[in-house]
Structures are given as C-alpha cells and as structure tokens.
Protein backbone atom coordinates (compact mmCIF):
# COMPACT_ATOMS: atom_id res chain seq x y z
CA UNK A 1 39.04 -2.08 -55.23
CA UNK A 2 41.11 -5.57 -55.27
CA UNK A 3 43.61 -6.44 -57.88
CA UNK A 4 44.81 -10.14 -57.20
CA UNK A 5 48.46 -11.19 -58.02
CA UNK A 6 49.18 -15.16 -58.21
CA UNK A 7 52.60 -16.00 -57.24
CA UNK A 8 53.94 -19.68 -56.54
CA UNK A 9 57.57 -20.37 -54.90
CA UNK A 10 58.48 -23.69 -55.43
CA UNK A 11 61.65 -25.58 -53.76
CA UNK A 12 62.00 -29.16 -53.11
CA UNK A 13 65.58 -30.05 -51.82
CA UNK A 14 66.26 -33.17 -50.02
CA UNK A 15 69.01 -32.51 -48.60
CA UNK A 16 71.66 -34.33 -46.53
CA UNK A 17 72.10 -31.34 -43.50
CA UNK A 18 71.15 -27.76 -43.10
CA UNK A 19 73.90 -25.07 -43.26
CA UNK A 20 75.47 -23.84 -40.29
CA UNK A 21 74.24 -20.42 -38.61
CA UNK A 22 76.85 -18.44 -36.29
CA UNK A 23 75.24 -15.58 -34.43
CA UNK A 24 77.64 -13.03 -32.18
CA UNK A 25 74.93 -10.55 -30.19
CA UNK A 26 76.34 -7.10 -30.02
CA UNK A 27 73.98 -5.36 -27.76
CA UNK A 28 72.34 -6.65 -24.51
CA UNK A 29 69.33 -9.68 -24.99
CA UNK A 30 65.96 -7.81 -25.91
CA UNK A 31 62.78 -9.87 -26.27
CA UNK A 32 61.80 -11.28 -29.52
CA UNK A 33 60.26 -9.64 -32.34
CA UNK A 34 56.45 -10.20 -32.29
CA UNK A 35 55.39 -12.62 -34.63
CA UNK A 36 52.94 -9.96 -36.70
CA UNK A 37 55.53 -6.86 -36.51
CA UNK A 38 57.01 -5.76 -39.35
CA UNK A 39 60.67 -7.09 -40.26
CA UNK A 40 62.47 -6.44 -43.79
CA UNK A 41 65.38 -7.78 -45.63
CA UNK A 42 68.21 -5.08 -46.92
CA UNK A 43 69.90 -6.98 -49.82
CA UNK A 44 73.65 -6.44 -49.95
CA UNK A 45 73.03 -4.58 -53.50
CA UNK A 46 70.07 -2.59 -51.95
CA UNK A 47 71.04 0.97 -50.25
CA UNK A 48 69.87 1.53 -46.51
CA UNK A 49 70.86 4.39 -44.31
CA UNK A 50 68.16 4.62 -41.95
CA UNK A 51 69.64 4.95 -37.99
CA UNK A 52 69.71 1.76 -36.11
CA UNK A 53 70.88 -0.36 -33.51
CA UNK A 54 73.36 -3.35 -34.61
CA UNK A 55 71.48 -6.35 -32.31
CA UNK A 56 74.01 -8.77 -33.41
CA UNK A 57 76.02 -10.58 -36.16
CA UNK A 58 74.66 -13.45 -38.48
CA UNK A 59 76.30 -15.80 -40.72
CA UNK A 60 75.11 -18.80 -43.05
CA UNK A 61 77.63 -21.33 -43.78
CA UNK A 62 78.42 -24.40 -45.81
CA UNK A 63 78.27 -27.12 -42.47
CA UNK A 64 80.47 -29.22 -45.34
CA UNK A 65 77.14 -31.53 -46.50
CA UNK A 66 74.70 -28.84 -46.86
CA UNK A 67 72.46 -28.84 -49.51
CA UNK A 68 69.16 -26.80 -47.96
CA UNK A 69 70.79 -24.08 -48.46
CA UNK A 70 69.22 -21.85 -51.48
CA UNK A 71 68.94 -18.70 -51.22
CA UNK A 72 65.64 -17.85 -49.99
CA UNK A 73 65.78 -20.83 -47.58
CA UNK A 74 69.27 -19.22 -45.95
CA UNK A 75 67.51 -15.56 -45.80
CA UNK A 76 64.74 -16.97 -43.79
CA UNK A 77 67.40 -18.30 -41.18
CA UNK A 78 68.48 -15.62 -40.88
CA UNK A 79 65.62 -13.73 -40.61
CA UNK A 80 64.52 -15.84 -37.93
CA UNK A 81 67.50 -15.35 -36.17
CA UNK A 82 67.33 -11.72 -36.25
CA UNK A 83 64.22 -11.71 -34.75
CA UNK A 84 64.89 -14.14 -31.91
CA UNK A 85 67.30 -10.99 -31.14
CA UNK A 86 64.34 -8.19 -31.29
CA UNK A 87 65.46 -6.97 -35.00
CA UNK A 88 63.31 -6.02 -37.36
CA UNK A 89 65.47 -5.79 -39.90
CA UNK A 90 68.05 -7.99 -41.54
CA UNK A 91 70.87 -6.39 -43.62
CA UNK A 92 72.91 -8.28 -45.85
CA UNK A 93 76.54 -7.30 -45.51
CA UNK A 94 77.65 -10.34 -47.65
CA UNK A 95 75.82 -12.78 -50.09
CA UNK A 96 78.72 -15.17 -51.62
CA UNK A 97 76.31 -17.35 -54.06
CA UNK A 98 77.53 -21.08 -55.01
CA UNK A 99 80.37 -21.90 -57.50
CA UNK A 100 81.50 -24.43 -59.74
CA UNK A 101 84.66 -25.16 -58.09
CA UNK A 102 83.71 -24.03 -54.12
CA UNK A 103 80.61 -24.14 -52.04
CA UNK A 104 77.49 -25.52 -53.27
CA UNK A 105 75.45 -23.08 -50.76
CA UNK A 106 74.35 -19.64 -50.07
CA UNK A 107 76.18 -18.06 -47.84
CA UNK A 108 75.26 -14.83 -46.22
CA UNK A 109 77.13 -12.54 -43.53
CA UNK A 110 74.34 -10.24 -41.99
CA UNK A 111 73.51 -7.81 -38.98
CA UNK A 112 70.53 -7.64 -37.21
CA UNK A 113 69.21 -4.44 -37.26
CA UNK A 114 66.50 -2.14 -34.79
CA UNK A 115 64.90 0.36 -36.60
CA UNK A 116 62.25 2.67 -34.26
CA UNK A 117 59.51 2.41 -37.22
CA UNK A 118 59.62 -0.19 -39.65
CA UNK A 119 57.10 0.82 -41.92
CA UNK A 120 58.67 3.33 -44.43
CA UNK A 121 61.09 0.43 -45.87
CA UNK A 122 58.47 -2.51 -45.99
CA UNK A 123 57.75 -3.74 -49.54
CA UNK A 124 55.30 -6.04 -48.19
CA UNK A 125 53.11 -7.23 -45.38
CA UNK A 126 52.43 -10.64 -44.17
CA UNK A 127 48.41 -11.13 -43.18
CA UNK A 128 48.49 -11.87 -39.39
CA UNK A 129 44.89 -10.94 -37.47
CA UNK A 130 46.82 -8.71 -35.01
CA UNK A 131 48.21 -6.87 -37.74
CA UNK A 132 45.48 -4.79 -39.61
CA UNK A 133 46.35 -2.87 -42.89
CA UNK A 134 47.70 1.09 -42.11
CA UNK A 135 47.13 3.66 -45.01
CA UNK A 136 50.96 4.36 -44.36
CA UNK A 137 50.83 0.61 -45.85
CA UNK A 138 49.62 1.66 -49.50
CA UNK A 139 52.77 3.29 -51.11
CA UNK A 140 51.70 3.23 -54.54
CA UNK A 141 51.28 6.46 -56.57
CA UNK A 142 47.04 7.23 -56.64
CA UNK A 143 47.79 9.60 -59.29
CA UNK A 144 45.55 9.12 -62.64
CA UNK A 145 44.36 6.12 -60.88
CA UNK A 146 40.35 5.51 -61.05
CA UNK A 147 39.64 3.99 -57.54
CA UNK A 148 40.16 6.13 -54.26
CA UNK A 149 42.22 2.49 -52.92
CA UNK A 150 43.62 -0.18 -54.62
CA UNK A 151 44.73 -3.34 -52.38
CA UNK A 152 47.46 -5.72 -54.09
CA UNK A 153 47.50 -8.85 -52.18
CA UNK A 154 47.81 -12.54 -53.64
CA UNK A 155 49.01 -16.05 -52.12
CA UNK A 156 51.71 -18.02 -52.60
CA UNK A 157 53.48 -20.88 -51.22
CA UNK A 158 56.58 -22.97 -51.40
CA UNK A 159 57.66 -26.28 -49.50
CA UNK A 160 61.08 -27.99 -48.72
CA UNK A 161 61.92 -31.42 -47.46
CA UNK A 162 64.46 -33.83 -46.43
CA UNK A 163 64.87 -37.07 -47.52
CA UNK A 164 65.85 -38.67 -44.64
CA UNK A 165 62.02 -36.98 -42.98
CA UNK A 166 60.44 -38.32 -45.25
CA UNK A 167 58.43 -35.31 -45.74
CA UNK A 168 58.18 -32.33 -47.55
CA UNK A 169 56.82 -28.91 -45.44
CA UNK A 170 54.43 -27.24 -47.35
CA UNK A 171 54.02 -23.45 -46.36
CA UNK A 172 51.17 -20.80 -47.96
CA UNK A 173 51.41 -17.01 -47.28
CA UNK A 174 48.76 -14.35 -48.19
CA UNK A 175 50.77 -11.47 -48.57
CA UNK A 176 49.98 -7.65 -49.63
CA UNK A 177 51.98 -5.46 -51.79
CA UNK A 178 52.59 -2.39 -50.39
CA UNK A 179 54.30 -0.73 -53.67
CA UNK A 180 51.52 -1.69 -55.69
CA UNK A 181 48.68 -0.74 -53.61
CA UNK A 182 47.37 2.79 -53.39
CA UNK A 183 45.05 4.78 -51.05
CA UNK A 184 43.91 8.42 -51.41
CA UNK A 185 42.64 9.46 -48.90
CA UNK A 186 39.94 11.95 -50.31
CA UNK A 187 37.07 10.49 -48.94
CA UNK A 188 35.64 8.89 -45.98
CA UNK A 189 39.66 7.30 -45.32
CA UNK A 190 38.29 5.16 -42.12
CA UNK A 191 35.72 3.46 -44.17
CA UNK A 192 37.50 2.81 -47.55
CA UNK A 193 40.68 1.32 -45.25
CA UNK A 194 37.79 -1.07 -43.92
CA UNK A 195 36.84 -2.38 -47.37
CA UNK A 196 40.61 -2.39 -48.07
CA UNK A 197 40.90 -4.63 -45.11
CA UNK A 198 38.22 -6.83 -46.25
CA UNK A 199 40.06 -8.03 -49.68
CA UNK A 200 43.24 -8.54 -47.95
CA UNK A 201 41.01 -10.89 -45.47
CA UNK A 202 39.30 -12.41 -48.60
CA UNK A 203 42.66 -13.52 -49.75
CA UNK A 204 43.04 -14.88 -46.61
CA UNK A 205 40.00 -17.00 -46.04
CA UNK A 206 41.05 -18.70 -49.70
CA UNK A 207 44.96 -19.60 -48.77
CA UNK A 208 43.50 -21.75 -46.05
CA UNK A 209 41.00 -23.03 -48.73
CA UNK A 210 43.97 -23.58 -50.57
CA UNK A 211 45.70 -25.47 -47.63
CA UNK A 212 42.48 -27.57 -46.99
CA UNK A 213 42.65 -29.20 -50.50
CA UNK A 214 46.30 -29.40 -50.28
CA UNK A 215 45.90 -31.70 -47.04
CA UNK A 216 42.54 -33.67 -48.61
CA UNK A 217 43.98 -33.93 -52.31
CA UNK A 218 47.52 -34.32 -52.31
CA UNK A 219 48.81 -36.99 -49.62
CA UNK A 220 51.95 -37.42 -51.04
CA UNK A 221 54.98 -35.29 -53.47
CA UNK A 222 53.32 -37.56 -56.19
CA UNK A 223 50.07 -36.08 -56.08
CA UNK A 224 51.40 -32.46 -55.02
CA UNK A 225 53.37 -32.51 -58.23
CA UNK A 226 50.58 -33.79 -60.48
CA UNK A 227 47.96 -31.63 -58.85
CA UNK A 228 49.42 -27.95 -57.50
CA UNK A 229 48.43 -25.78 -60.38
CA UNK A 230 45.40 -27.03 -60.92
CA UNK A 231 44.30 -26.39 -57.42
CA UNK A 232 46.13 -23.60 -57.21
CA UNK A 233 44.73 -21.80 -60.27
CA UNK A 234 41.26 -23.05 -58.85
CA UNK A 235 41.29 -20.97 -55.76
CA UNK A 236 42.93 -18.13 -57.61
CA UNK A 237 39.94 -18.25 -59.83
CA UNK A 238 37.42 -18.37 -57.33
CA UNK A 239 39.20 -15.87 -55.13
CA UNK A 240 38.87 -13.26 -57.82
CA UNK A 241 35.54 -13.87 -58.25
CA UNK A 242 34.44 -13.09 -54.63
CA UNK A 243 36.62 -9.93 -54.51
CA UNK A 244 34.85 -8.76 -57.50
CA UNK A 245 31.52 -9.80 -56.30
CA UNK A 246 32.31 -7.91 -53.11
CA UNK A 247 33.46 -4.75 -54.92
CA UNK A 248 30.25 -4.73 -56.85
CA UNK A 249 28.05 -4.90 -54.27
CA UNK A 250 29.47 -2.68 -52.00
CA UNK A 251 29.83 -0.20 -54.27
CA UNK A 252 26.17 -0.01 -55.39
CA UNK A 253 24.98 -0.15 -51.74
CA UNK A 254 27.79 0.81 -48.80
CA UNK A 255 25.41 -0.43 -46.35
CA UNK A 256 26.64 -3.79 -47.67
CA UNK A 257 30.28 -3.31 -45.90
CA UNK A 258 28.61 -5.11 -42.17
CA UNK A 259 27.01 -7.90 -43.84
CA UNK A 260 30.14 -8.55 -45.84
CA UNK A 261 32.64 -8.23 -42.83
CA UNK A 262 30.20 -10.70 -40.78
CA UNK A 263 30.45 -13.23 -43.80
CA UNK A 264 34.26 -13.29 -43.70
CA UNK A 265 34.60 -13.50 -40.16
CA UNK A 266 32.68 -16.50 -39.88
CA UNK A 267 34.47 -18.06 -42.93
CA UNK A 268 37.88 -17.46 -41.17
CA UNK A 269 36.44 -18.83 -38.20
CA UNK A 270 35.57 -22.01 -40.07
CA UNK A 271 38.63 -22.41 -41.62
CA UNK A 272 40.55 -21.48 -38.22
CA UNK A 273 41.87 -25.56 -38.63
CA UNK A 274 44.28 -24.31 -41.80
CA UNK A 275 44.82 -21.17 -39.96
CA UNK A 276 48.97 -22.34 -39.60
CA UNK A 277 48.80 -22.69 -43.53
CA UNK A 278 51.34 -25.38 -42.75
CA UNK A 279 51.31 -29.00 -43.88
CA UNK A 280 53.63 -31.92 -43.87
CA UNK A 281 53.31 -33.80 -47.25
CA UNK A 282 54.64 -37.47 -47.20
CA UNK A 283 57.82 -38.27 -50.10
CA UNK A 284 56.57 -40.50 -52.64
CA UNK A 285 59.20 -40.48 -55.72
C-alpha cells in the first residue's frame, strides 16, 4: 500500500560568498561515507546517547559577506563534511541562528560522529539504487492499521543560486519516511517488502519526470517561478495515480508483481538522463 506525501523546499539566495567551514579531525583519516549509506542529523535540541566515535570537529561561520547561509543550506555543509570524514552522523553541539544586531547567518558548531548501525535513529531514507528498502526501515506503529505495509515516500526539491553564477541549482529528492511507514510482517514479509520497494521506485521514476519538465519547461528563474506548482502538482497527480493503479492490480492478481517490476525498470532506465535530479536554471529577474 502507497500513501504519497508532497513536500516542496524552496530557497533562492543570491548571495555575495558562502560561509566559512573549519573542520579539526580528531581521529585518524577513514574513507568516505558511501554515497547511499545512511547518515542523520542530531539537532542541538534533539537527545542522542548512542556510543560513537568523535571523527572530527565542524564549524559554520559568518566569512563576513555571507549570505548562503540558511539554515538548511549550512546543515548540508556540514553534513558533507562529516562524511568526507567517514561519519554517519552529524551532531549539533551549537546552532547560534541570525540576529538583528549580529550575524546575518547560521552558524553551527558540530562533531562528526561513527555510529556501528545507523539505522535505529534514521527518520528518513534517501532513494539511491544500491540502497534497497529494509523492514528495519518501516518504524511506524502497524497496530489497527488495515494494510500488512504502508510505504510513505514523496518528492521534493529546493534550489539556490548566486548572482554573480548566474544560475540557480535546482535539486529533487525522492525520499521515504521511515516514521510514517509501517510493515507487519505477518505474511509472506519477502514479497510484501518487494511491492514496498516498488512504490518507493515509482516515486522515483516520477522525480526524474519531474526534473525532465523542469529542464524542457522552465529555462530560466522566470519561468521556474511562474511554472513550479503547476508542474509540480502535475506529477504529484499522476504519481498517485500509478501507485494506486499498481496497488489495485496487484492486489487482485499477485502474479502481477514481475510484470510490474519489469515496467519500472525499464522506465528508470529511460529516464537514467535525469537520474542526477540536478539542473542548473539560468537567472532571469
């Protein structure tokens, strides 16, 4: 069963410079994080007590003409630090926000962290082909609930650009809630995790939809602004549609589940151009 969430993060700074990153190692060089393993982000208001190795030491500062620095653009520095050192998780020690008087910017003071399983504390996954749904994914309550899975997985994106680029980077994600996605477990658990699988890939095959008419439709801010939700809401629409078309045949006929994996496949093979989900959009004002 597939419940679709719609979620759009939109930032467009054009900034003069990027804030400055410091980053002290505390433990020998390890290799970097895989791009599909699991990494989370420990807010500094969010508990965490979970053993771990302290990798290293990062901080986010005002470089004095910083203004790409909100908040989710300065935690994904730093995340991308951390991982450069082999974390997989980021804790936030420190999160001094901007004030009226002071800074303009974000500012962080973080550790990267090395957890030996990552899984129990992730809220959320990232789709990546190397990185196939777990059950130990779902961490939503199945109790009273009518399906024996439930995957919760939507797309979103967000872009960012500097003025003097000229562009504005346009990013998509297809991401699946693990909190709001349950799995019981009662019967059959290797196939149902297969159809699970299937509506995460779904999702997937329409964010690159989505970043196809992003690149034909919208060459320029102008357009992106006029046209976004409309295309957005578009592919959400027909997105939905699929995963309930898929639900309802599978479930009259399970012999369905091949000839529905072999139809996704090749669509993510044909769409294997957007597979990035990453576009450079040219400033028009």
């Amino acid at each position: 069963m597939k419940r679709i969430a719609a979620a759009v993060w939109l930032t467009l700074s054009l900034p003069a410079c990027a804030p400055s990153v410091v980053v002290k190692t505390t433990a020998p060089a390890a290799q970097a994080l895989p791009e599909q393993e699991g990494f989370v982000v420990v807010k500094a208001t969010e508990p965490f007590e979970a053993p771990a190795q302290e990798l290293g030491t990062i901080q986010i500062r005002d470089a004095g003409l910083s203004v790409d620095c909100e908040y989710e653009t300065v935690v994904a520095l730093a995340s991308a630090r951390a991982r450069q050192l082999g974390a997989n998780v980021l804790r936030i020690d420190e999160h001094r926000p901007p004030s009226p008087l002071g800074s303009t910017c974000h500012r962080l003071r973080a550790r990267a962290l090395r957890v030996a399983d990552v899984t129990p504390y992730e809220k959320e996954l990232l789709w990546h082909p190397l990185r196939p749904l777990r059950r130990a994914d779902f961490k939503g309550s199945p109790a009273n609930r009518p399906f024996e899975a439930a995957t919760n997985s939507g797309i979103r994106y967000h872009y960012a650009g500097r003025l003097y680029t000229g562009a504005v980077q346009l990013s998509i994600e297809t991401y699946f809630d693990c909190q709001n996605s349950y799995f019981k477990g009662t019967r059959d658990a290797e196939q149902t995790l297969a159809h699970e699988q299937l509506h995460f890939d779904i999702s997937e095959v329409y964010a690159r939809q989505l970043t196809r008419r992003f690149q034909e439709q919208t060459p320029d801010t102008r357009e992106l602004t006029r046209r976004q939700d409309a295309l957005y809401q578009q592919v959400m629409t027909e997105c939905q549609t699929l995963q309930d078309q898929y639900d309802s045949e599978v479930y009259a006929d399970r012999s369905r589940q091949a000839a529905w994996r072999a139809r996704i496949d090749q669509e993510l093979r044909a769409l294997q151009a957007y597979a990035a989900k990453q576009l450079s959009i040219k400033i028009k004002v």
